[in-house]
N, C-alpha and C. Protein backbone atom coordinates (compact mmCIF):
# COMPACT_ATOMS: atom_id res chain seq x y z
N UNK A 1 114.28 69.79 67.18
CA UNK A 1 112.88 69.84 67.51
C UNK A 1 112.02 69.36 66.33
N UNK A 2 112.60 69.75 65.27
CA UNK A 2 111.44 69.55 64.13
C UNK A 2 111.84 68.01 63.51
N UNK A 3 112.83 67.44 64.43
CA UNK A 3 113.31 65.44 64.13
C UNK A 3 111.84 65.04 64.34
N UNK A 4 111.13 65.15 65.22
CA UNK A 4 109.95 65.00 66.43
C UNK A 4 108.76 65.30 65.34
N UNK A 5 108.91 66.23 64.50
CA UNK A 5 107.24 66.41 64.16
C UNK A 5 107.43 66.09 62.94
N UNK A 6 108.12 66.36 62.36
CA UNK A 6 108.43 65.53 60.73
C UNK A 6 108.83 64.45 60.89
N UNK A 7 108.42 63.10 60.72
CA UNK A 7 108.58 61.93 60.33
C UNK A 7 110.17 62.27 58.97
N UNK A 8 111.14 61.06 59.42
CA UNK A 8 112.18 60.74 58.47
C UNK A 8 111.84 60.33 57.27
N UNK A 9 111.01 59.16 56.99
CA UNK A 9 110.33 58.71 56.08
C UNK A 9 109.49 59.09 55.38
N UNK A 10 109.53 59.23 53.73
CA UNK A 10 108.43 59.89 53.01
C UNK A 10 106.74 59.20 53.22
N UNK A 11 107.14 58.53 53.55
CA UNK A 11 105.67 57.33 53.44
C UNK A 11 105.26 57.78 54.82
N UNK A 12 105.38 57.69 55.80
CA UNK A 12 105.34 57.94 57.43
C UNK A 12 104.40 59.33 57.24
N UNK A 13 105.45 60.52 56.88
CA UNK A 13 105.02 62.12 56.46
C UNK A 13 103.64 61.46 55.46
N UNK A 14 103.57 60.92 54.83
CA UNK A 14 102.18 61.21 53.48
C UNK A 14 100.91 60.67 54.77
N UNK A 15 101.18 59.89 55.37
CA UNK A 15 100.68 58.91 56.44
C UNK A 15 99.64 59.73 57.32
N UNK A 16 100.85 60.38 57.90
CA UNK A 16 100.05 61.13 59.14
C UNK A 16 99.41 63.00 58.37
N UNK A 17 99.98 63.15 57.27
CA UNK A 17 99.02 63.96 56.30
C UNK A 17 97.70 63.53 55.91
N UNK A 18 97.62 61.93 55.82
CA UNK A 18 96.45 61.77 55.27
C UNK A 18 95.48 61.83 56.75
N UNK A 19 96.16 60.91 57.92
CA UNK A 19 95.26 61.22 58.65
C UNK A 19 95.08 62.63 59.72
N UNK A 20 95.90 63.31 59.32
CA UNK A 20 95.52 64.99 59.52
C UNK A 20 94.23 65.24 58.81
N UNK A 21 94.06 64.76 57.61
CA UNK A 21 93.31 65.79 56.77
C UNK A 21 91.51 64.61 56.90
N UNK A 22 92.09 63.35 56.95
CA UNK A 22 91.02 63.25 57.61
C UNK A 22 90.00 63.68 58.80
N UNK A 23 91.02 63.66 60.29
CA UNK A 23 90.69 63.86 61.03
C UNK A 23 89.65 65.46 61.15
N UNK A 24 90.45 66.13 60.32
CA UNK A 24 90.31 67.66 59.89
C UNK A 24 88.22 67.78 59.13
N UNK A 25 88.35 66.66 58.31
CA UNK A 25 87.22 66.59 57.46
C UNK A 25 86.30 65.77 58.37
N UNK A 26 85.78 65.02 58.81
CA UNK A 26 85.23 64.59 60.40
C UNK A 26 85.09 65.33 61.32
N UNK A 27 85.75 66.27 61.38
CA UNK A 27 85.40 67.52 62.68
C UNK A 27 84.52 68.40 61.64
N UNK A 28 85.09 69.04 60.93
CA UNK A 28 84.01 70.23 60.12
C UNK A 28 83.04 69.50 59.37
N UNK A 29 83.03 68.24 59.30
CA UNK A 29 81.67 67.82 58.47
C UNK A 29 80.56 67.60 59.54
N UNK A 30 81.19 67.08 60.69
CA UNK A 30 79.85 67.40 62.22
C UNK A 30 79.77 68.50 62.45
N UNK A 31 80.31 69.78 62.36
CA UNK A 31 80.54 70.68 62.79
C UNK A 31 78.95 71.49 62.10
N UNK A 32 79.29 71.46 60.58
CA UNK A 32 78.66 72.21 59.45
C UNK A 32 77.33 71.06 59.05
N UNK A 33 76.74 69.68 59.76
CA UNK A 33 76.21 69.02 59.16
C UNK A 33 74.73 68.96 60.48
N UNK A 34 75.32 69.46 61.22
CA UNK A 34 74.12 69.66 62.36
C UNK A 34 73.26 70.05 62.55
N UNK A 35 73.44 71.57 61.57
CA UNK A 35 72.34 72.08 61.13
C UNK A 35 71.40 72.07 60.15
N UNK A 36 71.81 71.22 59.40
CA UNK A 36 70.75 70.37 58.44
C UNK A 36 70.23 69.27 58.44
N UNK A 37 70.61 68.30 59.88
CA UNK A 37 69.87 67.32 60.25
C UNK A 37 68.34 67.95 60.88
N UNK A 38 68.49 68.72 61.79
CA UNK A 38 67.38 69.35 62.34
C UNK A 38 66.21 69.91 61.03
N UNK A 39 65.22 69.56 61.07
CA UNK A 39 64.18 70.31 60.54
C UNK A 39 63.80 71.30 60.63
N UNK A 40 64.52 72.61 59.79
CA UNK A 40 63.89 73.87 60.02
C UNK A 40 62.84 74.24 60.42
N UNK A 41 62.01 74.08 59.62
CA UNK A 41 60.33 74.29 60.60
C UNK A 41 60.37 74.03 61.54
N UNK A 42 60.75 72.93 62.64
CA UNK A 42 60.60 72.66 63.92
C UNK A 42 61.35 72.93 64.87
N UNK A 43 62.58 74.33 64.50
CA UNK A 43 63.49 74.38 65.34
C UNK A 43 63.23 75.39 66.43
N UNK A 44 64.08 75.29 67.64
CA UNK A 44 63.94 76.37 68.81
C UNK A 44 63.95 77.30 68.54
N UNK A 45 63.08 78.63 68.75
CA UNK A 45 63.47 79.92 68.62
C UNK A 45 64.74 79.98 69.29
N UNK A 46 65.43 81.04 68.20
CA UNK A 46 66.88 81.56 68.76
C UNK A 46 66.62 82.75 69.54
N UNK A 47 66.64 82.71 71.04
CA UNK A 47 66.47 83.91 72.09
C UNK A 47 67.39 84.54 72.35
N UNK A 48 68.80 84.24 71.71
CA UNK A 48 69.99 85.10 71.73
C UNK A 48 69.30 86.94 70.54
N UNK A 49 68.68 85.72 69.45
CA UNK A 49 68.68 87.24 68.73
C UNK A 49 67.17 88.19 69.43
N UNK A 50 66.37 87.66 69.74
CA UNK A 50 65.57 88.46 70.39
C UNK A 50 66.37 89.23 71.34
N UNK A 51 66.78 88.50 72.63
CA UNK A 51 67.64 89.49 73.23
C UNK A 51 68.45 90.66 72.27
N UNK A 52 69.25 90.22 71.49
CA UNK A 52 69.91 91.59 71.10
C UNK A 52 68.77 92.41 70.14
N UNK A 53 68.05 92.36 69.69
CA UNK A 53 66.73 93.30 69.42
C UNK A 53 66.25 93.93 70.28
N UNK A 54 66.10 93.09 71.43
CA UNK A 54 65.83 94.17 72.32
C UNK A 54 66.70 95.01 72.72
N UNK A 55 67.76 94.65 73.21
CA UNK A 55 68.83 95.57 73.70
C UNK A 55 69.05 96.99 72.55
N UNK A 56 69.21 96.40 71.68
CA UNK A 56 69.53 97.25 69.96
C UNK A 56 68.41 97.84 69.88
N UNK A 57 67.56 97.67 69.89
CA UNK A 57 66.41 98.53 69.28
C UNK A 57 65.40 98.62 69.91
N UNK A 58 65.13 99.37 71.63
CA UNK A 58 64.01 99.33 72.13
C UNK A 58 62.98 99.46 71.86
N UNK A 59 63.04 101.31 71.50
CA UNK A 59 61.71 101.76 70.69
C UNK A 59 61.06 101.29 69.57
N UNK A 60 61.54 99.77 69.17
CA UNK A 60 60.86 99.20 67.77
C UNK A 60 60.79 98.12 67.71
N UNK A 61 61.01 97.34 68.99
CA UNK A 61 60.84 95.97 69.42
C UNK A 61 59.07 96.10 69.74
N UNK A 62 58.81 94.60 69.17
CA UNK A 62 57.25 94.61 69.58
C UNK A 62 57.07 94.47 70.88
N UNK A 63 57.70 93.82 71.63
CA UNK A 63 58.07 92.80 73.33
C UNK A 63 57.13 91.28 72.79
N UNK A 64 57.38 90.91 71.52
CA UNK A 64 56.69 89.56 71.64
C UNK A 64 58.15 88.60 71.42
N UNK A 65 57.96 87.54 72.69
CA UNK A 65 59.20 86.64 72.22
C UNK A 65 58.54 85.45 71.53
N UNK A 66 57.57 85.21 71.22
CA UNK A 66 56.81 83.67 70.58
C UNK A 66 55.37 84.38 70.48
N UNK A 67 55.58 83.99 68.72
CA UNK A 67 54.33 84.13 68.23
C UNK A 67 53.53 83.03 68.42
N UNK A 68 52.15 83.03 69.19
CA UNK A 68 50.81 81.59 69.45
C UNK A 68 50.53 81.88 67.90
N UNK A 69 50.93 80.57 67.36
CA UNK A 69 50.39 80.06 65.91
C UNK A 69 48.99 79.72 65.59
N UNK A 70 48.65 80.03 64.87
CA UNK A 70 46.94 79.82 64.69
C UNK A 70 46.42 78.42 64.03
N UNK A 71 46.01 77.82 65.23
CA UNK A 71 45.56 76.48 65.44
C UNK A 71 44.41 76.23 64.07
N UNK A 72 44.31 77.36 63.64
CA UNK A 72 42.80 76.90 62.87
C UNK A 72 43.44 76.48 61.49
N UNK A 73 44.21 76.94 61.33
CA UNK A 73 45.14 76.60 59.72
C UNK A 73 45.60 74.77 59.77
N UNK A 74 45.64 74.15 58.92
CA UNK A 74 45.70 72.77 58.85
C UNK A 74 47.31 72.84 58.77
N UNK A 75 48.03 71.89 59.64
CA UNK A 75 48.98 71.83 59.40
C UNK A 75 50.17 70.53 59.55
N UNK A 76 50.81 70.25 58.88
CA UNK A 76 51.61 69.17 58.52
C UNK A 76 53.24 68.34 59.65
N UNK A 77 53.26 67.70 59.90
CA UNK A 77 54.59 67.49 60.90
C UNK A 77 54.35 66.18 61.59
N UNK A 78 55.49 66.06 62.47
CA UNK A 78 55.29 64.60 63.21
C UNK A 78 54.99 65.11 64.24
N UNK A 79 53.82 64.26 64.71
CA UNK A 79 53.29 64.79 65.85
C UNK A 79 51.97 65.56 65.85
N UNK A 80 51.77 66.46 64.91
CA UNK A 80 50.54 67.03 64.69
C UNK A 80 49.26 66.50 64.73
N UNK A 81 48.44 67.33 65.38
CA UNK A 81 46.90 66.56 65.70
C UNK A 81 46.94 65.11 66.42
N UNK A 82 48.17 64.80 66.80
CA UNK A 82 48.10 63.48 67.77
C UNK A 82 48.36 62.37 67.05
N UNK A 83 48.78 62.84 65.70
CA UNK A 83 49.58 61.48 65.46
C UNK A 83 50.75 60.82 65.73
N UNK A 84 50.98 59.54 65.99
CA UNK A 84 52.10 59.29 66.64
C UNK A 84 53.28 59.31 65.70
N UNK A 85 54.13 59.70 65.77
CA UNK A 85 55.76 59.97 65.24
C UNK A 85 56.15 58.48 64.99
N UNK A 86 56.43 58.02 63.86
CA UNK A 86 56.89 56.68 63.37
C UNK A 86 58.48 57.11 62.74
N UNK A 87 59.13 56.35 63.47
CA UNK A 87 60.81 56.78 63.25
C UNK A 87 60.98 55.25 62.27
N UNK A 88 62.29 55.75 61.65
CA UNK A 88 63.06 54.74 60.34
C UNK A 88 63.61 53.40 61.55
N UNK A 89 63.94 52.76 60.26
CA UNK A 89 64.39 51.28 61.15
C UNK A 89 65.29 51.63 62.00
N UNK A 90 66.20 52.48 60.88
CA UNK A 90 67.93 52.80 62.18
C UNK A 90 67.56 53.67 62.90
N UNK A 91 66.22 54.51 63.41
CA UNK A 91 65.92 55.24 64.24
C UNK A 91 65.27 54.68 65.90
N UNK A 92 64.90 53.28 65.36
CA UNK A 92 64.26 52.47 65.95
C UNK A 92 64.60 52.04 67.61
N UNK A 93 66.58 51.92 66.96
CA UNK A 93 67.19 51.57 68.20
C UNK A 93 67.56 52.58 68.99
N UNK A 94 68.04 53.95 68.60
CA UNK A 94 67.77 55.19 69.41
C UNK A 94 66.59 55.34 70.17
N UNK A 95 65.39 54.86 70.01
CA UNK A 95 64.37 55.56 70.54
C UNK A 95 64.35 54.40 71.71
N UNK A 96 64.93 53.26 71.15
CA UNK A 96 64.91 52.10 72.34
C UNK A 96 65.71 52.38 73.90
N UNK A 97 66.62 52.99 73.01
CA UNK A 97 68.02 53.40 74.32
C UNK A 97 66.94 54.53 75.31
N UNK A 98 66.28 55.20 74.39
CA UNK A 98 65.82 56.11 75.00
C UNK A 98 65.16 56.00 75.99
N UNK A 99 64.28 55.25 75.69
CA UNK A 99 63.03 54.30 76.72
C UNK A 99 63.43 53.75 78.13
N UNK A 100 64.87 52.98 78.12
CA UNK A 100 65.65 52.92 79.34
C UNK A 100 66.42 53.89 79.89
N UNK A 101 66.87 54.83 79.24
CA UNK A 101 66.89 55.56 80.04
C UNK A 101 65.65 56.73 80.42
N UNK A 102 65.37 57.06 79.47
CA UNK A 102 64.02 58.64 80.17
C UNK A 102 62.69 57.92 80.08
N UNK A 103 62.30 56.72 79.96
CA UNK A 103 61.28 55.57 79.83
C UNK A 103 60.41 56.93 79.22
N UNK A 104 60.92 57.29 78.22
CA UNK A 104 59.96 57.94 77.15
C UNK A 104 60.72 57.70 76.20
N UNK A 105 60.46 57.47 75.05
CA UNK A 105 60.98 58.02 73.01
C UNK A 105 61.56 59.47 73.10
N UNK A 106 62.80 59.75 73.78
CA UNK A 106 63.25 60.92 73.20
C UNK A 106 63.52 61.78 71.94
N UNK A 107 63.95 60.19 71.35
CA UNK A 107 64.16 60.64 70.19
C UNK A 107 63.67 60.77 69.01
N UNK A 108 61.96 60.12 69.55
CA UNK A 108 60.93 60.86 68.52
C UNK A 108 59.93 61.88 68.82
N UNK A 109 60.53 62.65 70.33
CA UNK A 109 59.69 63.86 70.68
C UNK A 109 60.59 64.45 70.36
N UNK A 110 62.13 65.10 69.86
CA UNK A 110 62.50 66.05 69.43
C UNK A 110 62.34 65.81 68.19
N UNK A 111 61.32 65.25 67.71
CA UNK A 111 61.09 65.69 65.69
C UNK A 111 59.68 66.28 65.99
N UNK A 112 59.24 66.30 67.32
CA UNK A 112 57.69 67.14 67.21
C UNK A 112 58.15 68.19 67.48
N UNK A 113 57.03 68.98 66.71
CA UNK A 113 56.92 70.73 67.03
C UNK A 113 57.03 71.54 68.39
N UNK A 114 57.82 72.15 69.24
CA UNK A 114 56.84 72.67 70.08
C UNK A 114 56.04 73.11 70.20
N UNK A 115 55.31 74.00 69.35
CA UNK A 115 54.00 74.36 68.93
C UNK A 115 53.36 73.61 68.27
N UNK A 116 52.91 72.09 68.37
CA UNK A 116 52.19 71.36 67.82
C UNK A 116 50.21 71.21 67.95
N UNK A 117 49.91 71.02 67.21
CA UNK A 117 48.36 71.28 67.33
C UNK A 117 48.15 69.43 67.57
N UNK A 118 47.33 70.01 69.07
CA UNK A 118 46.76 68.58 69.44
C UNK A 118 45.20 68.71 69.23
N UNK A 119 44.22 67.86 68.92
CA UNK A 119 42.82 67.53 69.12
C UNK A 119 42.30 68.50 70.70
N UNK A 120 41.19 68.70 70.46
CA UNK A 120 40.56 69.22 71.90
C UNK A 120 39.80 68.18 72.00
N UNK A 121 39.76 67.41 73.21
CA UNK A 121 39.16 65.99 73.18
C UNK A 121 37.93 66.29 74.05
N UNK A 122 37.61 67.70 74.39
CA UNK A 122 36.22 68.10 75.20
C UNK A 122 34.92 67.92 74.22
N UNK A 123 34.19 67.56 74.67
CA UNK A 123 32.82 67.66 74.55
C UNK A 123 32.32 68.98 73.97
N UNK A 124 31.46 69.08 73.14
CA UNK A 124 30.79 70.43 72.46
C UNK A 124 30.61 70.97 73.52
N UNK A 125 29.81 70.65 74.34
CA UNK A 125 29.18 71.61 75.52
C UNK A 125 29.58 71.89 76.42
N UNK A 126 30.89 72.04 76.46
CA UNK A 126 32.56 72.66 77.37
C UNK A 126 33.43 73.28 76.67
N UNK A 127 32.80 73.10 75.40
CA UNK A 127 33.33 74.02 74.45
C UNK A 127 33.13 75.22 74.01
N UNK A 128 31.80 75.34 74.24
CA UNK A 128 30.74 76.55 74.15
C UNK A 128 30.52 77.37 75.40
N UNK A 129 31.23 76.88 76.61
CA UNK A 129 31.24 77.78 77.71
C UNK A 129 32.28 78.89 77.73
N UNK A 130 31.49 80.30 77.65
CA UNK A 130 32.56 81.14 77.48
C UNK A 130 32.56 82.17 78.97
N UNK A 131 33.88 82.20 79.42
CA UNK A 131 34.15 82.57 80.58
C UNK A 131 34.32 84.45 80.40
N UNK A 132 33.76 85.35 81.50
CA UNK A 132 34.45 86.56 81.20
C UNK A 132 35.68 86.71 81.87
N UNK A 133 36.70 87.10 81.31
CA UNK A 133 38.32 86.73 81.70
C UNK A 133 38.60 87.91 82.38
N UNK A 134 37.86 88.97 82.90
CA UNK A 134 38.36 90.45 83.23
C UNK A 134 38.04 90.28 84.59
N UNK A 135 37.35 89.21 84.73
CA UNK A 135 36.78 88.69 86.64
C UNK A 135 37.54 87.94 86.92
N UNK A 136 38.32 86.98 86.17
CA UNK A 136 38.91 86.11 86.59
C UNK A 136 40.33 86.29 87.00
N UNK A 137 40.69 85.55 88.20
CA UNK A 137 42.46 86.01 88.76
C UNK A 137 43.45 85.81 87.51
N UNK A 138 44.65 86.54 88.01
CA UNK A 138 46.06 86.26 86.75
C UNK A 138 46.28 84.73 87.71
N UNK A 139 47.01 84.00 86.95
CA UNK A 139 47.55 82.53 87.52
C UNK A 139 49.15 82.02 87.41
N UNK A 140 49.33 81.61 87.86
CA UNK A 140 51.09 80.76 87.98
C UNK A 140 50.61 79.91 87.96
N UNK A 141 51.59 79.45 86.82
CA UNK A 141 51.39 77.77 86.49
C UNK A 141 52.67 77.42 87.28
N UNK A 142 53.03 76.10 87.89
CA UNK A 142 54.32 75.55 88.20
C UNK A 142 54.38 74.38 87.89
N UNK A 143 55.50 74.69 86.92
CA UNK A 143 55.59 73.19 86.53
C UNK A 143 56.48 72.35 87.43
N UNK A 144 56.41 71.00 87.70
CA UNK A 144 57.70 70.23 88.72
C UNK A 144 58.05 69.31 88.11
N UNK A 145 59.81 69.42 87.69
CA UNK A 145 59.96 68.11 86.83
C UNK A 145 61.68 67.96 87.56
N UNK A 146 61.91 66.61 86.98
CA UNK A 146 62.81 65.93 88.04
C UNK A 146 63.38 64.80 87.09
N UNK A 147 64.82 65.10 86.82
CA UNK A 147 65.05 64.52 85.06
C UNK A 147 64.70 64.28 84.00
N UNK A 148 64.22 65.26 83.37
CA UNK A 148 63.40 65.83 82.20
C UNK A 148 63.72 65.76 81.13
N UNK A 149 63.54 65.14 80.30
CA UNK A 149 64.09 65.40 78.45
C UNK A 149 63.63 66.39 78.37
N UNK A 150 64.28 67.90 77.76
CA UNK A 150 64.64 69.10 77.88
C UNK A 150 63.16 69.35 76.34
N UNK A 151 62.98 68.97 75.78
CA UNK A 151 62.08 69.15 74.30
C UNK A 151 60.76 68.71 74.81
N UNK A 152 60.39 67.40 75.76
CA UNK A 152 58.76 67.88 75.99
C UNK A 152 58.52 68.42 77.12
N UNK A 153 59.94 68.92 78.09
CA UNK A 153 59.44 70.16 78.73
C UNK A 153 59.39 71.29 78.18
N UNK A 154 60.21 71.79 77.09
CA UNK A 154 59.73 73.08 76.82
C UNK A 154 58.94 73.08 76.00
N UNK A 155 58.31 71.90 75.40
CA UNK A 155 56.91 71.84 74.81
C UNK A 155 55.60 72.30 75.71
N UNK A 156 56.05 71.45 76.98
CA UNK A 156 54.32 71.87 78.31
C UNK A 156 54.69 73.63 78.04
N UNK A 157 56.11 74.22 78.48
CA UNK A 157 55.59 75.49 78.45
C UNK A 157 55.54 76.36 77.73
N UNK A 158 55.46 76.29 76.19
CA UNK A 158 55.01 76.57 75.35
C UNK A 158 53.52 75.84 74.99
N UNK A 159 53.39 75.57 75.00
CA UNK A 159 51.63 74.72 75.36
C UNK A 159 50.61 75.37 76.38
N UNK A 160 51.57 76.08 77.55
CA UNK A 160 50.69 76.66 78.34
C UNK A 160 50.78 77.68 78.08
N UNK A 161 52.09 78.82 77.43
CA UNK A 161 51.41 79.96 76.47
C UNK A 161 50.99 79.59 75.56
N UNK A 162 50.81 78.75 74.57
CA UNK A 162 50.51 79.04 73.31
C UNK A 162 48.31 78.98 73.84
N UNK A 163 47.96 78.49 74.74
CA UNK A 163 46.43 78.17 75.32
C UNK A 163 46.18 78.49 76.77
N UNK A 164 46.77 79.47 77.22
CA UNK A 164 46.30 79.94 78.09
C UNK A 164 45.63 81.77 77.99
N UNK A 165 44.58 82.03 78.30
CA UNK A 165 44.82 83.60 77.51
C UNK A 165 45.56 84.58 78.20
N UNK A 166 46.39 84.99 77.44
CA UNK A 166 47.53 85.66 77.77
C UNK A 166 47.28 86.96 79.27
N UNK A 167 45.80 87.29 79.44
CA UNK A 167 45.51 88.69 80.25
C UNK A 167 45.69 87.07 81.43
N UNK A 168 45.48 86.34 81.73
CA UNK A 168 45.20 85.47 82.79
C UNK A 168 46.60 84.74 83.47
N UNK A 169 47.71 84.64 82.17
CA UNK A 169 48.86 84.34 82.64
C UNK A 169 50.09 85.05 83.20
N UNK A 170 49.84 85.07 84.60
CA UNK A 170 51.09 86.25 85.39
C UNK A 170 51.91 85.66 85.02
N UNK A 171 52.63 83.97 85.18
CA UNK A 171 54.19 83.79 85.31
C UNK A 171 54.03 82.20 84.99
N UNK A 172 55.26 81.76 84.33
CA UNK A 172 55.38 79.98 84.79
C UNK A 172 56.41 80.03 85.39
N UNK A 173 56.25 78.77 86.41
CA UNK A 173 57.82 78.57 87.24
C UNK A 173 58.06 77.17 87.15
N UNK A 174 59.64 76.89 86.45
CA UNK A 174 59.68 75.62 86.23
C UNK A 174 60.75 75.59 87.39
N UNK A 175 59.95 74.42 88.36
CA UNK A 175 61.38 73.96 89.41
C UNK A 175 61.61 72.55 88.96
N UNK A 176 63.29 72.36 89.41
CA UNK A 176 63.91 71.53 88.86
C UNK A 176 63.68 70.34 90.56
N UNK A 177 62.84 69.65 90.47
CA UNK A 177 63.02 68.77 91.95
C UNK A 177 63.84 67.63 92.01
N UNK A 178 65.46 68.03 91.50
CA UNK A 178 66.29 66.88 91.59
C UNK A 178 67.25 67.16 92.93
C-alpha cells in the first residue's frame, strides 16, 4: 500500500513535498488573507454575536442590533456624501465584468459604507417642515428586488433604518421577485 503513496525515487518524493507544501500555503494564505482585504470600518455587522448576547445575557442586552450613526460628524470613505468611488487600474476590469453582469459596479459598491452619509438634496423649505410623529401611522416599507447585488441591498435597508424615525417604522419586508 505504501508502494502507491511514497514515490520510489528521491527526487519524485522531494517533488510532490514541495507541491504539498505549496498547495498547503495557497489555501491558508486565502484562508487568513480575507480578512484584511476588507476594510474594517466598512464591514457587516456580525449578527451571529448579537444573537448570542442576546441569548447569553438577556437582562443586559440593550435590544439595539445597529447603531444610526450621527450624520452630523464629518466623515471620511468611498462613497461618502456622494462621491463617486474611483477604483485602481486592476480594479477597473472587475467593475467592468460587473456591469455585464448586475449592469451596476459591484465591485465598487462593496467598498461603500452601509451606513454612508449622502447629501439631502431638498430644498430649505422641506427641510424646516416638522411633522408631529405621534399622529402619524407606523409604516412597512417593502422592498422588491429580483437579482440583487446583496451590498446595495442591504445598504436601502439600512438607509431606511438609519432615516426613518424609528416610533414610525413597524417592519421592512424584503421580497425576493425571482
Amino acid at each position: 500500500m505504501l508502494r502507491y503513496i511514497i514515490p520510489r525515487k528521491r527526487g519524485s518524493f522531494v517533488i510532490a513535498l514541495l507541491i504539498t507544501f505549496a498547495f498547503l500555503f495557497v489555501v491558508f494564505y486565502h484562508r487568513n488573507d480575507h480578512g484584511r482585504r476588507m476594510n474594517l470600518k466598512f464591514r457587516i455587522p456580525d449578527i451571529e454575536k448579537y444573537a448570542e448576547e442576546l441569548v447569553r445575557f438577556p437582562e443586559t442586552w440593550n435590544g439595539k442590533l445597529h447603531q444610526i450613526p450621527d450624520y452630523t460628524k464629518p466623515r471620511e470613505g468611498p462613497g461618502e456624501n456622494g462621491v463617486p468611488v474611483i477604483l485602481a487600474k486592476e480594479e477597473t476590469e472587475l467593475g467592468n465584468a460587473d456591469m455585464k453582469k448586475w449592469f451596476m459596479n459591484v465591485h465598487a459598491a462593496d467598498k461603500i459604507s452601509l451606513d454612508r452619509n449622502v447629501p439631502d438634496p431638498r430644498i430649505q423649505e422641506c427641510k424646516d417642515i416638522k411633522y408631529d410623529l405621534e399622529r402619524l401611522p407606523k409604516v412597512s416599507v417593502i422592498i422588491i428586488f429580483t437579482d440583487e447585488a446583496w451590498t446595495p441591498l442591504l445598504r436601502t435597508v439600512h438607509s431606511v433604518i438609519n432615516r426613518s424615525p424609528p416610533q414610525l417604522l413597524q417592519e421592512i419586508i424584503l421580497l425576493d421577485d425571482n
